[in-house]
C-alpha atoms as a PDB file:
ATOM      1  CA  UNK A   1       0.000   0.000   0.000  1.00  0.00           C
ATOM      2  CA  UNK A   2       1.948   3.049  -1.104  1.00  0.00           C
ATOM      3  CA  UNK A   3      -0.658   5.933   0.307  1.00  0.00           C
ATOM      4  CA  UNK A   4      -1.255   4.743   4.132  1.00  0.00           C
ATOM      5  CA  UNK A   5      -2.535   7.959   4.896  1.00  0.00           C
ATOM      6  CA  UNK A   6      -6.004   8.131   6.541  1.00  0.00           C
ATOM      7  CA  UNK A   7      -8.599   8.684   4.749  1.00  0.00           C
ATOM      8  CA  UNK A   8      -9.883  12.714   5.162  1.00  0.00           C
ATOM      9  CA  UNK A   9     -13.598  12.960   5.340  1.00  0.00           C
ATOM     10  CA  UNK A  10     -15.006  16.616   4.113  1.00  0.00           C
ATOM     11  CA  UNK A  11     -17.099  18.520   6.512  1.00  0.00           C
ATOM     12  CA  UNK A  12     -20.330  20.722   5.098  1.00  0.00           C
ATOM     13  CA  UNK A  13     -18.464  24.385   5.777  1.00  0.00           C
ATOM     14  CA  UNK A  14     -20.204  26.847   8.091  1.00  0.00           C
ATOM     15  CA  UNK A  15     -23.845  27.976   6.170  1.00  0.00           C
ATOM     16  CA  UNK A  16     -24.525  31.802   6.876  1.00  0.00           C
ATOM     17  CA  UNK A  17     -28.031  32.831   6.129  1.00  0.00           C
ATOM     18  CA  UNK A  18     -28.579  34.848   2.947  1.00  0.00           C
ATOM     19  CA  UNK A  19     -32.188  35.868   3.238  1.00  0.00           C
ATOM     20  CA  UNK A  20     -34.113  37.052   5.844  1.00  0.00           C
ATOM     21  CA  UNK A  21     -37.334  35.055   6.556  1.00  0.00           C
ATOM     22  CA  UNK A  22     -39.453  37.146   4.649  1.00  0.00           C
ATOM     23  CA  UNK A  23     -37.279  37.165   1.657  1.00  0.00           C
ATOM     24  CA  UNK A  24     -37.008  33.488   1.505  1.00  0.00           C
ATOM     25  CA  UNK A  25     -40.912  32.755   2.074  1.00  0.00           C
ATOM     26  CA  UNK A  26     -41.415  35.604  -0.996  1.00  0.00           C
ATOM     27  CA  UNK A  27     -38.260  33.357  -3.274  1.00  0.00           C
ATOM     28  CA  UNK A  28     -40.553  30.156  -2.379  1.00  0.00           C
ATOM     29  CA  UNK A  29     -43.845  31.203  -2.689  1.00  0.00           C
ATOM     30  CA  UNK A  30     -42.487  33.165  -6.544  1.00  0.00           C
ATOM     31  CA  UNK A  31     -40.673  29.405  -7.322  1.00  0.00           C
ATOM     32  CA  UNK A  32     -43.939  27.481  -6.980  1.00  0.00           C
ATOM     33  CA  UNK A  33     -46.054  29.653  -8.891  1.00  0.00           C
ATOM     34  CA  UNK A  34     -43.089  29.157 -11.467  1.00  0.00           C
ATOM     35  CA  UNK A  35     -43.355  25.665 -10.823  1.00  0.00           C
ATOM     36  CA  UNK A  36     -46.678  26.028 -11.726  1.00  0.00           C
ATOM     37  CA  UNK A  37     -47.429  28.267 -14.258  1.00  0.00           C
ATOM     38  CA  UNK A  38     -44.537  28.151 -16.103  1.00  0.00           C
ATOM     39  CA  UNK A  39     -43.381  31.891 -15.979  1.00  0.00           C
ATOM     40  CA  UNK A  40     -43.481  34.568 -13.301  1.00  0.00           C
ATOM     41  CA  UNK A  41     -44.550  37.732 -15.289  1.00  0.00           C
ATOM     42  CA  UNK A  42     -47.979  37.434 -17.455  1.00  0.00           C
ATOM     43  CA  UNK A  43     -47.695  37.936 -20.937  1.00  0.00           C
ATOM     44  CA  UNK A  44     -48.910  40.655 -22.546  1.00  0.00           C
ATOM     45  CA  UNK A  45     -52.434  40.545 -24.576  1.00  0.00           C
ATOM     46  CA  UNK A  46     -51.722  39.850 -28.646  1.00  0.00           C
ATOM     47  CA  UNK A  47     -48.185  37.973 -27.928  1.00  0.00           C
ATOM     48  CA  UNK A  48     -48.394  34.898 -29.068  1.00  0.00           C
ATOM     49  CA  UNK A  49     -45.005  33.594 -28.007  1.00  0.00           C
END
């Protein structure tokens, strides 16, 4: 065995919040309309895209 060293297992680094509360219930409730409608913003009348 030419590399006896231990093996090094990774730790998950520190996670610092990046949103307050209110923020990230606003990003979740915008991703599951996404989810479902498909886009956030509604299209304008006469675009047929």
């Amino acid at each position: 065995m030419l590399n006896a060293a231990p093996e090094r297992k990774l730790l998950p680094g520190p996670r610092y919040p990046l949103l307050s509360e209110a923020d990230e219930a606003d990003a979740e409730r915008l991703y599951q309309r996404l989810k479902t409608v498909g886009h956030l913003d509604p299209k304008p009348p006469g675009t047929d895209e």
